[in-house]
N, C-alpha and C. Protein backbone atom coordinates (compact mmCIF):
# COMPACT_ATOMS: atom_id res chain seq x y z
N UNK A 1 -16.25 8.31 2.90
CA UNK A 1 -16.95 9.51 3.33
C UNK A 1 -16.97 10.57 2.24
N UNK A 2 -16.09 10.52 1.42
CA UNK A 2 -16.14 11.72 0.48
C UNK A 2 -16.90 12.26 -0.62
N UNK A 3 -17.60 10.01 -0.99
CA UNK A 3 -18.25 10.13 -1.88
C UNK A 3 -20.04 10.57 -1.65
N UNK A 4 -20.12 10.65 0.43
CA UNK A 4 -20.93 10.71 0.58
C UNK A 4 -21.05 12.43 0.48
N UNK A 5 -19.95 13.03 1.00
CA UNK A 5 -20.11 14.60 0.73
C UNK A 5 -19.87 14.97 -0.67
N UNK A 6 -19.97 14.50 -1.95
CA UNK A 6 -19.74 14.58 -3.17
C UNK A 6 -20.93 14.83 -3.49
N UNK A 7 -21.69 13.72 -3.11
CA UNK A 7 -23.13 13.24 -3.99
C UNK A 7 -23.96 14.57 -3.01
N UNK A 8 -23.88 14.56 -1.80
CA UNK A 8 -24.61 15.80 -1.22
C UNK A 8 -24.71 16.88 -1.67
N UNK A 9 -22.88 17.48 -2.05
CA UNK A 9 -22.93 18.55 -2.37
C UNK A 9 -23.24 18.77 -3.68
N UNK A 10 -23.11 17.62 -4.94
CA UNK A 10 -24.04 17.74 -5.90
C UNK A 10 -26.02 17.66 -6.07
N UNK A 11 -25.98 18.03 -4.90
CA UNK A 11 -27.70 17.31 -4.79
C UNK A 11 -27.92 15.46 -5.27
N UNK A 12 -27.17 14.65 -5.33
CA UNK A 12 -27.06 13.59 -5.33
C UNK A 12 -26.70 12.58 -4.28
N UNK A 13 -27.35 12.95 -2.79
CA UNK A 13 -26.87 11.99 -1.97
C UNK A 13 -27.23 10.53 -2.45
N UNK A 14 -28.42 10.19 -2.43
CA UNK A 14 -28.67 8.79 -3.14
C UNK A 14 -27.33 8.26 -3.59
N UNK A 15 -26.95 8.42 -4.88
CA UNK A 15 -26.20 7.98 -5.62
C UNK A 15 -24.79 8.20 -5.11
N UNK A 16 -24.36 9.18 -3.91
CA UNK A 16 -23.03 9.51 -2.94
C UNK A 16 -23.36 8.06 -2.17
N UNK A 17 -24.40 7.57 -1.24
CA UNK A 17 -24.15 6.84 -0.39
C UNK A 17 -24.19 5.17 -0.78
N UNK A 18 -24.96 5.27 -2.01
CA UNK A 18 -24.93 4.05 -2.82
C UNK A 18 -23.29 3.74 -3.43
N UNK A 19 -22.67 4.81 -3.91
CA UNK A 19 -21.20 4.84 -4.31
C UNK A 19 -20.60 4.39 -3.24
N UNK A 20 -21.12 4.68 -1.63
CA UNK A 20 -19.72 4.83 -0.83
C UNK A 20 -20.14 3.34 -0.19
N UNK A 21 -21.39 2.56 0.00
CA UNK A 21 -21.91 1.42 0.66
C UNK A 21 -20.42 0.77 -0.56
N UNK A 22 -21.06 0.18 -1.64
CA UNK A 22 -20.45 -0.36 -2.84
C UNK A 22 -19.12 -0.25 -2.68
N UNK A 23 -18.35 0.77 -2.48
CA UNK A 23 -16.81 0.82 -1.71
C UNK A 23 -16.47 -0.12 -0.60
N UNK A 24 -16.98 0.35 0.57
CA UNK A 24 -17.36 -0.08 1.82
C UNK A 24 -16.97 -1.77 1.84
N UNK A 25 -18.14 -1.88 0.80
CA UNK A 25 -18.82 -3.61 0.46
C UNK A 25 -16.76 -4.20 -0.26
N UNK A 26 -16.70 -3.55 -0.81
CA UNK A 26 -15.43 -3.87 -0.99
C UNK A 26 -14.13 -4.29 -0.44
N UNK A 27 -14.04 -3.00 0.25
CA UNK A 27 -13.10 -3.05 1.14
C UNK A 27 -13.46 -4.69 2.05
N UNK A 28 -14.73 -4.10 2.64
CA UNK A 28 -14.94 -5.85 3.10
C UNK A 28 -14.71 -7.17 3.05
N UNK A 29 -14.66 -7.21 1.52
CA UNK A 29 -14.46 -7.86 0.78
C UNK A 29 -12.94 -8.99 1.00
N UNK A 30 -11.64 -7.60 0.62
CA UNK A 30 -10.95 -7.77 0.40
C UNK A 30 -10.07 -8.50 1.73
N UNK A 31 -10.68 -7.75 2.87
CA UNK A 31 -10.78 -7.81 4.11
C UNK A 31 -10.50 -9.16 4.63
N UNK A 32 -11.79 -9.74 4.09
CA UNK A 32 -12.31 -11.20 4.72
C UNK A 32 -11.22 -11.81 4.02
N UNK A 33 -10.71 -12.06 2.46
CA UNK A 33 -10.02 -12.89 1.61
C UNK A 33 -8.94 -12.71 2.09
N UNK A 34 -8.30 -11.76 2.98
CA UNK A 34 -6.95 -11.42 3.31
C UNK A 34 -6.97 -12.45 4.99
N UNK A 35 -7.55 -12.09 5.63
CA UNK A 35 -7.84 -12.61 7.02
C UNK A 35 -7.99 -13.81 7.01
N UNK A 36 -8.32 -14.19 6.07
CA UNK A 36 -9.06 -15.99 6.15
C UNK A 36 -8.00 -16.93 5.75
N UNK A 37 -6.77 -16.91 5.90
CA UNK A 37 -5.67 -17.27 4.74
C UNK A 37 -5.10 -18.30 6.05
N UNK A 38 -5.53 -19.44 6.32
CA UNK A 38 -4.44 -19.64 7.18
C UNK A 38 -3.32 -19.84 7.48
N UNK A 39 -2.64 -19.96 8.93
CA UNK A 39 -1.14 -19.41 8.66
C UNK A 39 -0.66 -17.72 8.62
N UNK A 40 -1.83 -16.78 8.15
CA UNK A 40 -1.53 -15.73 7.40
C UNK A 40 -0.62 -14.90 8.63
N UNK A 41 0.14 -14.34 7.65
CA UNK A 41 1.44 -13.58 8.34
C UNK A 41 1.09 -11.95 7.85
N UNK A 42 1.27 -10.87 8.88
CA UNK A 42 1.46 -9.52 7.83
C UNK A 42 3.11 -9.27 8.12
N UNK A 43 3.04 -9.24 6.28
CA UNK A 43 4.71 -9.19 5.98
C UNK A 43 4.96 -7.41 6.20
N UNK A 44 6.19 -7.14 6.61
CA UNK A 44 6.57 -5.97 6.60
C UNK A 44 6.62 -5.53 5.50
N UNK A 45 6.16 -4.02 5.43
CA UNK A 45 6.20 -3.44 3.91
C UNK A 45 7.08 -1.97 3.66
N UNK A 46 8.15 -1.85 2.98
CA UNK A 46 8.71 -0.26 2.86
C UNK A 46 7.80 0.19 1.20
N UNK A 47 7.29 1.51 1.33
CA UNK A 47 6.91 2.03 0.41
C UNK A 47 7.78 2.96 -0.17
N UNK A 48 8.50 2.59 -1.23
CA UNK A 48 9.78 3.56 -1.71
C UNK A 48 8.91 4.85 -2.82
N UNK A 49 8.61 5.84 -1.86
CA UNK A 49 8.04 6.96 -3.06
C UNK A 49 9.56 7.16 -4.07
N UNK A 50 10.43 7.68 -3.21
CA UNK A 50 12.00 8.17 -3.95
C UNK A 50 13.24 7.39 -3.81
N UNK A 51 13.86 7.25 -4.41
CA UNK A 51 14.96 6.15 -3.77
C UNK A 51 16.32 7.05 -3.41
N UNK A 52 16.18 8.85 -4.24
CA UNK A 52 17.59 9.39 -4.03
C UNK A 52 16.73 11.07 -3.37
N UNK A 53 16.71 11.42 -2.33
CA UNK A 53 16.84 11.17 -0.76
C UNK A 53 15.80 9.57 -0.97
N UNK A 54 16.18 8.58 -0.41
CA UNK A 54 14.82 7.51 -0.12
C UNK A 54 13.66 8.02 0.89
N UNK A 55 12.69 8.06 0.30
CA UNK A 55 11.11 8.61 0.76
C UNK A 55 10.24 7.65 0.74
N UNK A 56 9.59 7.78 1.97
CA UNK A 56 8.37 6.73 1.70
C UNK A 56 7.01 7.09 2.40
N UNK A 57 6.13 6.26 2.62
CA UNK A 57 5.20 6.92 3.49
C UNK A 57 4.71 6.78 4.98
N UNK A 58 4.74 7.48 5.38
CA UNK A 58 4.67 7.46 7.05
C UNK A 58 2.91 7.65 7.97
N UNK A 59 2.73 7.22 8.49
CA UNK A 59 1.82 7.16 9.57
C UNK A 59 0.55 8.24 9.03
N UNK A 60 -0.71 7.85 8.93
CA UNK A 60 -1.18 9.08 8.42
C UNK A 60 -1.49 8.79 7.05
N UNK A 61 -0.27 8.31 6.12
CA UNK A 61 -0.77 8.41 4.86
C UNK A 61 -2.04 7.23 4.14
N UNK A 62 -2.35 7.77 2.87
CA UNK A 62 -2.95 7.10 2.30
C UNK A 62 -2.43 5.56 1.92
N UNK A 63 -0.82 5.66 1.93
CA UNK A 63 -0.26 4.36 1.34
C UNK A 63 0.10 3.72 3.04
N UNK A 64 0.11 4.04 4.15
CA UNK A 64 0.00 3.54 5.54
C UNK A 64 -0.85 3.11 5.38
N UNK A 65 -2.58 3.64 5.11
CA UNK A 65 -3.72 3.26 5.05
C UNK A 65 -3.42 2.03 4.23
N UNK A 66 -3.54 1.40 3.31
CA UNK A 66 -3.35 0.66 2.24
C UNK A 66 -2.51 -0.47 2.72
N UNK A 67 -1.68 -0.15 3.53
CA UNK A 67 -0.59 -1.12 3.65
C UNK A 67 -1.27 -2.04 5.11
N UNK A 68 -2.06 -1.13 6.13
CA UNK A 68 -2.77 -2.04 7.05
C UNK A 68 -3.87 -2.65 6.28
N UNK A 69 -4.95 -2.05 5.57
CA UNK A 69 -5.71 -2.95 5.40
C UNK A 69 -5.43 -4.01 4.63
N UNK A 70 -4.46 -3.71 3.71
CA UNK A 70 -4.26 -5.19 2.67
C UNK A 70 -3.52 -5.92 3.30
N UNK A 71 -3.13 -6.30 4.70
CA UNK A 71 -3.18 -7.18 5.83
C UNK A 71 -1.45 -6.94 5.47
N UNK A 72 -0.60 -5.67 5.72
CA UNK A 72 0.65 -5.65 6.24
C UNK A 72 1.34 -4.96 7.28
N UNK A 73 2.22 -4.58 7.62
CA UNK A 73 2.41 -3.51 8.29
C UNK A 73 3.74 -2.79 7.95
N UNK A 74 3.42 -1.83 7.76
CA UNK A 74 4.19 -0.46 7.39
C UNK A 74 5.53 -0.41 8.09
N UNK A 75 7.07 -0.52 7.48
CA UNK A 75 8.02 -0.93 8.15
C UNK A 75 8.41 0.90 8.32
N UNK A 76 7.35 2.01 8.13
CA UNK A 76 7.79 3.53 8.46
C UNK A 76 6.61 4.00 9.39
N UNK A 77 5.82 3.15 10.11
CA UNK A 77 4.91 3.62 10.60
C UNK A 77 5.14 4.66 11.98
N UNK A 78 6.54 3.91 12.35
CA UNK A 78 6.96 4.75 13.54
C UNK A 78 7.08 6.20 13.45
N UNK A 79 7.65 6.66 11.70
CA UNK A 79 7.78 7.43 11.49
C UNK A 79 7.37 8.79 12.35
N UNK A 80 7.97 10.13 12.18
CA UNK A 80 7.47 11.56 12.66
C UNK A 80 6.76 12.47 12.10
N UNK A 81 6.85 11.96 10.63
CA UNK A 81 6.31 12.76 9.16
C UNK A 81 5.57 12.11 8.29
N UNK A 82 4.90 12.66 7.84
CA UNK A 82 3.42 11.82 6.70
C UNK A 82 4.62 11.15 5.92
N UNK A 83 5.51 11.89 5.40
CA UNK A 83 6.40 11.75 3.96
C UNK A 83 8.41 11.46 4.43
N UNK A 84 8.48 10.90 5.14
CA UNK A 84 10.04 11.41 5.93
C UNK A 84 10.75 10.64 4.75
N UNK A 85 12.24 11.62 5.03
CA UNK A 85 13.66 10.65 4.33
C UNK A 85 13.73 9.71 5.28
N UNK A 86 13.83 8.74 4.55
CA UNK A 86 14.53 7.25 4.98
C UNK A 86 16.13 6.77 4.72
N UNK A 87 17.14 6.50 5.73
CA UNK A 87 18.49 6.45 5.29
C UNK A 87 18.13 5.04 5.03
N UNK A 88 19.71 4.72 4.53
CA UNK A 88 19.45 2.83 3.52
C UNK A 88 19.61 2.75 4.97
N UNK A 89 20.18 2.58 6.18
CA UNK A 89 20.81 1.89 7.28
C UNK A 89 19.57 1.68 7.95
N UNK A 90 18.70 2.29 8.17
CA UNK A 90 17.50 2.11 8.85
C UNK A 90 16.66 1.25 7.74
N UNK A 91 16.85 1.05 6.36
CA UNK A 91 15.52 0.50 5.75
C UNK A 91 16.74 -1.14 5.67
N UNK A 92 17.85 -1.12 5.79
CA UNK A 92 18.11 -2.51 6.16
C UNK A 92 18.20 -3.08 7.44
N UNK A 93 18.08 -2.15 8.49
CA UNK A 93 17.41 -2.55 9.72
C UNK A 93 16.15 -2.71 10.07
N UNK A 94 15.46 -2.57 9.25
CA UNK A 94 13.92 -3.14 9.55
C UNK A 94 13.48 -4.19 8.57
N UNK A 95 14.80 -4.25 7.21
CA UNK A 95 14.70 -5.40 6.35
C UNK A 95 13.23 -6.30 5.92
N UNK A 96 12.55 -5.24 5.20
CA UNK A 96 11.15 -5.50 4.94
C UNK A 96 10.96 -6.68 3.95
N UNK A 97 9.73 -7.24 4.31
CA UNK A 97 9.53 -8.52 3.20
C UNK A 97 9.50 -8.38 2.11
N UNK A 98 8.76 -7.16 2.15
CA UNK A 98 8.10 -6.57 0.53
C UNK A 98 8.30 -4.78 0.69
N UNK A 99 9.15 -4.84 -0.71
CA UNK A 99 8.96 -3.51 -1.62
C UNK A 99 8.48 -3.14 -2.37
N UNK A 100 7.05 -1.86 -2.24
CA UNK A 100 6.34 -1.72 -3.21
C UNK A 100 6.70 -0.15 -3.70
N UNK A 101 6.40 0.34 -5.07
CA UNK A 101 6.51 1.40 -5.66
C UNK A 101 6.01 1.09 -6.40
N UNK A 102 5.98 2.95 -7.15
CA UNK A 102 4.98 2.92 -8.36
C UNK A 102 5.47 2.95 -9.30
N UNK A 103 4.58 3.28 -10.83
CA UNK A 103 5.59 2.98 -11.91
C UNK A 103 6.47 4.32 -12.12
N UNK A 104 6.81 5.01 -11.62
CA UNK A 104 7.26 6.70 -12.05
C UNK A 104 8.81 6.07 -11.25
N UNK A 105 8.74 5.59 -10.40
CA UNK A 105 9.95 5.28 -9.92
C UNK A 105 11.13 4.17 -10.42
N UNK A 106 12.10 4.64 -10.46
CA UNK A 106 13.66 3.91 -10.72
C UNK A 106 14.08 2.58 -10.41
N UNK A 107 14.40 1.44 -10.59
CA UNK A 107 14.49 0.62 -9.87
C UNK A 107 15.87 0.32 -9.99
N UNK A 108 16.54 0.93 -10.76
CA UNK A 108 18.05 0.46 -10.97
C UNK A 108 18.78 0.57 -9.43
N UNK A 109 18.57 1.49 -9.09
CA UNK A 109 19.27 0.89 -7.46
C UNK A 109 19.11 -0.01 -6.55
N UNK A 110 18.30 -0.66 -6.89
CA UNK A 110 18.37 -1.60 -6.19
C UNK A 110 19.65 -3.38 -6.15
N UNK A 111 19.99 -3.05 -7.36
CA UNK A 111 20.92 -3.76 -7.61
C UNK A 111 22.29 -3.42 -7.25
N UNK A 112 22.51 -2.42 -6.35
CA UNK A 112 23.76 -1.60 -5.16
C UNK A 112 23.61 -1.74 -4.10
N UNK A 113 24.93 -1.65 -3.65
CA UNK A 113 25.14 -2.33 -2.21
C UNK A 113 24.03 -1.87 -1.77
N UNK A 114 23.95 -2.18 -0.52
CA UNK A 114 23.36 -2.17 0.24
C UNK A 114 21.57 -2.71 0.35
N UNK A 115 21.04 -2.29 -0.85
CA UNK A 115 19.70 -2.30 -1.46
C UNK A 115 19.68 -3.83 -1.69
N UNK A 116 20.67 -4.68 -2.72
CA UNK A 116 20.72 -5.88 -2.69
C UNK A 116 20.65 -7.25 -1.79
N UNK A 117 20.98 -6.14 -0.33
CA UNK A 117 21.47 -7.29 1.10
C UNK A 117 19.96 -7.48 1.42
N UNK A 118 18.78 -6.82 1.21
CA UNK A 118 17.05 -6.95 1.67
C UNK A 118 16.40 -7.85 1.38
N UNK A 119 16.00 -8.23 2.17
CA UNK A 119 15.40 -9.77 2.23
C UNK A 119 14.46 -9.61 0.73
N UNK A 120 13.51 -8.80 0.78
CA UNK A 120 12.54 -8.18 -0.46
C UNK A 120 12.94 -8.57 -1.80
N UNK A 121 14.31 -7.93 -1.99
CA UNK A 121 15.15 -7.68 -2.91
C UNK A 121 15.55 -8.93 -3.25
N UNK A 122 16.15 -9.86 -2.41
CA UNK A 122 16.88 -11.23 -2.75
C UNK A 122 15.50 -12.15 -2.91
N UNK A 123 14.48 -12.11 -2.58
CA UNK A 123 13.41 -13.02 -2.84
C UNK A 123 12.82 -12.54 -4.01
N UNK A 124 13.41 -11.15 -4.49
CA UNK A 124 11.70 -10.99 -5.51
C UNK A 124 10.51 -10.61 -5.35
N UNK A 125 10.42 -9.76 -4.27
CA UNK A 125 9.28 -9.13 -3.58
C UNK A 125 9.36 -7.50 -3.48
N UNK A 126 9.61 -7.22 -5.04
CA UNK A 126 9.83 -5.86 -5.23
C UNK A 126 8.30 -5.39 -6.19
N UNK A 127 7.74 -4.97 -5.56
CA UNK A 127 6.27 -4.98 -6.94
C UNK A 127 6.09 -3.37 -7.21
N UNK A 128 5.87 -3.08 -8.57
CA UNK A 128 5.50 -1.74 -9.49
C UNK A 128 3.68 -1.52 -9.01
N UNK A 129 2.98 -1.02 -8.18
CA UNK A 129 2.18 -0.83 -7.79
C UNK A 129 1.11 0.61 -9.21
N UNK A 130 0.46 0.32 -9.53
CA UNK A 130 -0.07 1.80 -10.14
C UNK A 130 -0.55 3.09 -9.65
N UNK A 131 -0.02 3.79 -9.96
CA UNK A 131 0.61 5.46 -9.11
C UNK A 131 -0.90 5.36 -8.77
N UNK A 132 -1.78 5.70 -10.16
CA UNK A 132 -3.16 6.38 -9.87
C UNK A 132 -4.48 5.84 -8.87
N UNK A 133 -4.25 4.40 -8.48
CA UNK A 133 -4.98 3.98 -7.89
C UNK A 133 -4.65 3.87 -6.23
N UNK A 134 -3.06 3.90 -6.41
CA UNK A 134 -3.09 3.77 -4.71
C UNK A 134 -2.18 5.29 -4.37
N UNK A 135 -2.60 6.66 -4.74
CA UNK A 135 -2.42 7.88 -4.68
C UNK A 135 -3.39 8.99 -4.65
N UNK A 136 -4.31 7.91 -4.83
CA UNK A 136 -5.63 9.46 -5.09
C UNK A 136 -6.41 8.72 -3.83
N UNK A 137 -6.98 9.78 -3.79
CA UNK A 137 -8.28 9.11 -2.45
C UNK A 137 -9.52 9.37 -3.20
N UNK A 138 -9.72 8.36 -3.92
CA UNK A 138 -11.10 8.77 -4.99
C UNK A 138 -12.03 7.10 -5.03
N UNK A 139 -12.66 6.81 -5.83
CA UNK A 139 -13.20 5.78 -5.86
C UNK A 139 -12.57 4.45 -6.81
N UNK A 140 -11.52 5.22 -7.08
CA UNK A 140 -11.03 3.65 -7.70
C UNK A 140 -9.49 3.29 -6.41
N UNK A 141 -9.43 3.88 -5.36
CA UNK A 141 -9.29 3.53 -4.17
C UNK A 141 -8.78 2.39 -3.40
N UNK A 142 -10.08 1.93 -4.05
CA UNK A 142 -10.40 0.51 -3.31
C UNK A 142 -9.53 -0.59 -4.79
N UNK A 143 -9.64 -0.21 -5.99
CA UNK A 143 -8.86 -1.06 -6.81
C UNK A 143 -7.26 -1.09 -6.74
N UNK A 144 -6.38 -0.14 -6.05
CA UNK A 144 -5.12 0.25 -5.51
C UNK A 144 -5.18 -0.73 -4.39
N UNK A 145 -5.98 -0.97 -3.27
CA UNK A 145 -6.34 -1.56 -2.14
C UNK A 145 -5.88 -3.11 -2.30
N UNK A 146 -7.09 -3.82 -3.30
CA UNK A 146 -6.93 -4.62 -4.06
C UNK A 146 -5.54 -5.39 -4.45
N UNK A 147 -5.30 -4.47 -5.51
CA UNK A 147 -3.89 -4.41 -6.24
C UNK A 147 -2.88 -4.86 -5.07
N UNK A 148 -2.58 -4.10 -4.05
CA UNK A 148 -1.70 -4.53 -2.99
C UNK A 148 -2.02 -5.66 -1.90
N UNK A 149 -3.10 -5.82 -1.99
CA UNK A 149 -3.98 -7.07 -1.03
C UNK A 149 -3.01 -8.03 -2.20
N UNK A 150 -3.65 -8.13 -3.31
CA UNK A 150 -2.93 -9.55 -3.96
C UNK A 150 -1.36 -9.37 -3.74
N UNK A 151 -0.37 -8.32 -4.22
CA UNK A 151 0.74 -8.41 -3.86
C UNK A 151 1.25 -9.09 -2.22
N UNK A 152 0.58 -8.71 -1.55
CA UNK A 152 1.15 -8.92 -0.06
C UNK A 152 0.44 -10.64 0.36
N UNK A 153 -0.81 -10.66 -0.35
CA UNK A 153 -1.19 -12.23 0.22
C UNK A 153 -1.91 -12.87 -1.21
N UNK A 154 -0.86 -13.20 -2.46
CA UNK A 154 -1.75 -13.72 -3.39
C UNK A 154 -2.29 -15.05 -3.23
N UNK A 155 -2.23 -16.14 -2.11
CA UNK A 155 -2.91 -16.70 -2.18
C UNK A 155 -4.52 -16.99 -1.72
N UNK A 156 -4.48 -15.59 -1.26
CA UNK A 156 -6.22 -15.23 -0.76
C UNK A 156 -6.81 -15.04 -2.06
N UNK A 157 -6.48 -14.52 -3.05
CA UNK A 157 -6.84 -14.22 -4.35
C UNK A 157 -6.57 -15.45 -5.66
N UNK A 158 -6.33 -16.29 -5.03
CA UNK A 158 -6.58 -17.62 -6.35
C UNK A 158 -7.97 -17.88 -6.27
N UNK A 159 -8.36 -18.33 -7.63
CA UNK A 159 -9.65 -18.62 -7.88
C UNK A 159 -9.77 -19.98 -8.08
């Protein structure tokens, strides 16, 4: 929608709704390759914005957004807050498949108690996501989208 009020408010709707179809067409895209997987499971996902208070993203957000469509589900969705602290005791009680963060973040803790006992963690399902694509709500959007679609189901994405 934004790119359609972009192009408007530049006197460029044409080229706003052609931008936002072309998105759209994408997302679709990614959609179908994720869904079609048989067997396909959506693995639980914690999004570690901070690891010291641990922060992640909650219900509402852009990285919630991201985490349903690239076929997972958000192990903070219950959450009360776009952005809440997360204690370790609750993120090893919901013991997510997959841990994603971006590159600005730390990973050395994870090799301390507690962080180590996660299913995520002991398999290797810790992935460096890129800040700028799955943080902005802009048109490269849908390449953040992407990016985590293959993390969560790369075998929809073999060629």
């Amino acid at each position: 929608e934004a790119q359609r009020l972009v192009g408007r408010a530049l006197g460029e709707a044409a080229a706003g709704e052609a931008m936002a179809a072309k998105m759209q067409s994408r997302v679709d895209e990614i959609r179908r390759k994720v869904e079609s997987q048989p067997g396909r499971s959506k693995p639980s996902v914690f999004h570690e914005m901070w690891h010291e208070p641990i922060m992640t993203s909650g219900p509402g957000t852009i990285m919630d957004d991201l985490i349903r469509l690239a076929g997972g589900i958000n192990v903070a969705a219950d959450a009360k807050t776009l952005y809440p602290e997360y204690s370790l005791e609750a993120l090893i009680a919901k013991n997510p498949d997959v841990i994603v963060h971006t590159e600005h973040a730390d990973s050395t803790h994870l090799k301390t108690k507690g962080w180590s006992s996660l299913k995520a963690v002991k398999e290797g399902k810790v992935y460096r996501l890129t800040d700028d694509l799955v943080s902005r709500a802009g048109p490269r959007i849908v390449d953040g989208l992407e990016e985590l679609a293959r993390v969560l189901h790369p075998d929809a994405f073999k060629q």
